[in-house]
N, C-alpha and C. Protein backbone atom coordinates (compact mmCIF):
# COMPACT_ATOMS: atom_id res chain seq x y z
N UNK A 1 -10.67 83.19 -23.07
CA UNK A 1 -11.31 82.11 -23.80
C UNK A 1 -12.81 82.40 -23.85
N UNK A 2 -13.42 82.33 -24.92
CA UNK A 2 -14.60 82.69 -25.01
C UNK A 2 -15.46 81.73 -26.04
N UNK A 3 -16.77 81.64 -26.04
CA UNK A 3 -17.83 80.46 -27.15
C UNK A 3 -17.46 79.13 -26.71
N UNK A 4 -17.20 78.39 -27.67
CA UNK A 4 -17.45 77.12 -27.81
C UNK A 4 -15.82 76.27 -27.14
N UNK A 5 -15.02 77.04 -27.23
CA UNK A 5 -13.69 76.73 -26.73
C UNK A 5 -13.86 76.99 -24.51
N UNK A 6 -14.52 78.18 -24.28
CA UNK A 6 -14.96 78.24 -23.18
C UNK A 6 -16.24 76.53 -22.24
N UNK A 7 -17.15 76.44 -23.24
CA UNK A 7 -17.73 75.65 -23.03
C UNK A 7 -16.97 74.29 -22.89
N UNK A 8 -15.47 74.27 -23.88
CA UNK A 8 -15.49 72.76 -23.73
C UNK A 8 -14.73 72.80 -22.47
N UNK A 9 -13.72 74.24 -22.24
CA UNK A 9 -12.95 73.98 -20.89
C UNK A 9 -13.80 73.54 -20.00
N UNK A 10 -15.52 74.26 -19.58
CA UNK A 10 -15.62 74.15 -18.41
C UNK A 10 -16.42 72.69 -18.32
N UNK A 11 -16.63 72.11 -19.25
CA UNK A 11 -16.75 70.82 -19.43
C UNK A 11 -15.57 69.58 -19.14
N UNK A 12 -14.46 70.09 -19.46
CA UNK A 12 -13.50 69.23 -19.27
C UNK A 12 -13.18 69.19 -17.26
N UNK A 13 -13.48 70.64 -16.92
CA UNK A 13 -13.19 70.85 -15.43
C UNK A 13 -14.61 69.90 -14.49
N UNK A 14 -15.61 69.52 -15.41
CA UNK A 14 -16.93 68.70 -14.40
C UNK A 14 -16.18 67.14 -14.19
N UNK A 15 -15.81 66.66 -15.62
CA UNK A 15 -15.56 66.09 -15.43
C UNK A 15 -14.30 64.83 -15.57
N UNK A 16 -13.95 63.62 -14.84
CA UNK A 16 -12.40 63.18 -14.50
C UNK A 16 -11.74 62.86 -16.13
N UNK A 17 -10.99 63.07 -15.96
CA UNK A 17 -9.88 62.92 -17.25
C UNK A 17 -10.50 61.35 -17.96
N UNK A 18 -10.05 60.69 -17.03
CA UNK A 18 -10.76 59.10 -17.56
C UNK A 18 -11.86 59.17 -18.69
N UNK A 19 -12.85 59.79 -18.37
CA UNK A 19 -13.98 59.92 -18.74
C UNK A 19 -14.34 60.42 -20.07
N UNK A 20 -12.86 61.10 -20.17
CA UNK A 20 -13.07 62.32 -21.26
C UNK A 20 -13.04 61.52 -23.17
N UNK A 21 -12.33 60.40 -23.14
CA UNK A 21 -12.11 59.68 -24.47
C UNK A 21 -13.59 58.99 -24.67
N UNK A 22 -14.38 58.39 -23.89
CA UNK A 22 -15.67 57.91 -23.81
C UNK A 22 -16.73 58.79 -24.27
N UNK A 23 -16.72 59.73 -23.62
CA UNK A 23 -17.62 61.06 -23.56
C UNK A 23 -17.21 61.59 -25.06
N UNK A 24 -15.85 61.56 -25.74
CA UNK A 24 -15.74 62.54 -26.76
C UNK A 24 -16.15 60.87 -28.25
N UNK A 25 -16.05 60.19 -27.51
CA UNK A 25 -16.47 59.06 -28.53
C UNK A 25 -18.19 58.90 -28.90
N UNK A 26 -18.53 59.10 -27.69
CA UNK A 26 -20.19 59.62 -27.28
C UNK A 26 -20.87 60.46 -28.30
N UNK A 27 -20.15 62.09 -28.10
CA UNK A 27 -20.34 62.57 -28.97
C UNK A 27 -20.18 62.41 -30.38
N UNK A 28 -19.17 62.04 -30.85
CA UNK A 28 -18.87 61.84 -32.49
C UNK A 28 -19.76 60.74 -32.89
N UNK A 29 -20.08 59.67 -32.14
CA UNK A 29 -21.09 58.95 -32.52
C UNK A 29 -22.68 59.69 -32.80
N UNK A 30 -22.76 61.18 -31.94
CA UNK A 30 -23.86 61.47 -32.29
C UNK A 30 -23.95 62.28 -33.16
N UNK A 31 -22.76 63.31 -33.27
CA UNK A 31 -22.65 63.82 -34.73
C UNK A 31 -22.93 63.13 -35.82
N UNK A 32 -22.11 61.45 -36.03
CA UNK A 32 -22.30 61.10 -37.29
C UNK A 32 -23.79 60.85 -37.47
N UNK A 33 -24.67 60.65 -36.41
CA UNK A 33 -26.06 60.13 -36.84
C UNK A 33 -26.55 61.81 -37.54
N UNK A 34 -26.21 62.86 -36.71
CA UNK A 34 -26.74 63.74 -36.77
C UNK A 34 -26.52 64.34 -38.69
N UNK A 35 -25.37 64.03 -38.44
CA UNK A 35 -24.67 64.35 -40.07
C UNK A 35 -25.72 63.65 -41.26
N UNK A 36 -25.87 62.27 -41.13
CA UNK A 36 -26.40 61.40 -41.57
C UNK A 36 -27.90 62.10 -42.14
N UNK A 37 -28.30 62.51 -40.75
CA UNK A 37 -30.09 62.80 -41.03
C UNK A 37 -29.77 64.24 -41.79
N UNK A 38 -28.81 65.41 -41.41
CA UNK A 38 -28.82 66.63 -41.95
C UNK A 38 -29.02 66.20 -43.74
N UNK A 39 -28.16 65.45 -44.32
CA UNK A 39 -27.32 65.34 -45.84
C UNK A 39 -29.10 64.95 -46.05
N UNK A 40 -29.54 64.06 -45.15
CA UNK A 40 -30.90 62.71 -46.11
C UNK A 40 -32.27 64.07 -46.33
N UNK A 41 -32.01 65.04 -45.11
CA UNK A 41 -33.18 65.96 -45.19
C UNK A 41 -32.99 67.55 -45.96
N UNK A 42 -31.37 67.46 -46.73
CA UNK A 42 -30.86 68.40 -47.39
C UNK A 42 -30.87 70.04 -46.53
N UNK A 43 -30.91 69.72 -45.01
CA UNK A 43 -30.19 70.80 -44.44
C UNK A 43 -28.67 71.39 -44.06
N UNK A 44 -28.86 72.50 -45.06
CA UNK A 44 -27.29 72.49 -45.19
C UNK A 44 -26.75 73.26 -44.22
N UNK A 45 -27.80 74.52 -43.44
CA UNK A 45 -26.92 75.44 -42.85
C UNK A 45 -26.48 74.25 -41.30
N UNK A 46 -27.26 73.75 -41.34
CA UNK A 46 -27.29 72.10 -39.79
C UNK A 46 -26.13 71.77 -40.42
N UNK A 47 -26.07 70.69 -41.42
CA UNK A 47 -25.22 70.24 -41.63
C UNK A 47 -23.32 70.38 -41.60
N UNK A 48 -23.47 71.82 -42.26
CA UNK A 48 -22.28 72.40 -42.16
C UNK A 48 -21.75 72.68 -40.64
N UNK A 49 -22.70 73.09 -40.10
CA UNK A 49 -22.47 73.58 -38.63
C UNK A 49 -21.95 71.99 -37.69
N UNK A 50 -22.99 71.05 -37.73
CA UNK A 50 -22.41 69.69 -37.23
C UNK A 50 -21.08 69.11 -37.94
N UNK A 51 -20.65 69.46 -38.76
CA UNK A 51 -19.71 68.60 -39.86
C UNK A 51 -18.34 69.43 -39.04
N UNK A 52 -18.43 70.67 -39.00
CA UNK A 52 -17.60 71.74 -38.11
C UNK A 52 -17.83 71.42 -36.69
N UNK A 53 -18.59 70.70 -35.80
CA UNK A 53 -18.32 70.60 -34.46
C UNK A 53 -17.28 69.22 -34.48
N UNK A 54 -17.84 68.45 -35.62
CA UNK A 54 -17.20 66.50 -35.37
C UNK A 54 -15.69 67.07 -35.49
N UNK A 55 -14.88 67.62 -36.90
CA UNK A 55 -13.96 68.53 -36.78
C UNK A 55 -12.91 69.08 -35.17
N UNK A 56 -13.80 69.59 -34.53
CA UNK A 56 -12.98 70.43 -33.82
C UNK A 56 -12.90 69.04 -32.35
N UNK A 57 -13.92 68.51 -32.66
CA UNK A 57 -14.05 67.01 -31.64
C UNK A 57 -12.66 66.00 -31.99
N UNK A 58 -12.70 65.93 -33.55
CA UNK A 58 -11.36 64.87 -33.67
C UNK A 58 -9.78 65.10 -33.97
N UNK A 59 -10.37 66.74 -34.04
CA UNK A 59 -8.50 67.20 -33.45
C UNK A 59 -7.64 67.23 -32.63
């Protein structure tokens, strides 16, 4: 396992299972702001790249 799939394992191993639906709700809440500001400031290579993390977050 290697990149971004590595990172989320060793993320999932810090911390308790419980935690993990909160934390991944956490994030997607900050993607969408993030999404939000990419589209308003017409950065696309950001944009695309965040639009592809929310993605692999709500699968």
């Amino acid at each position: 396992m290697s990149g971004p799939d590595q990172e989320i394992g060793k993320s999932v191993g810090r911390h308790p299972l419980g935690a993990l639906p909160r934390r991944r709700a956490e994030a997607l809440e900050h993607l969408d702001f993030a999404i939000g500001e990419f589209q308003e400031m017409k950065m696309q290579p950001s944009l695309e790249r965040t639009l592809r993390h929310r993605d692999i977050l709500k699968a």
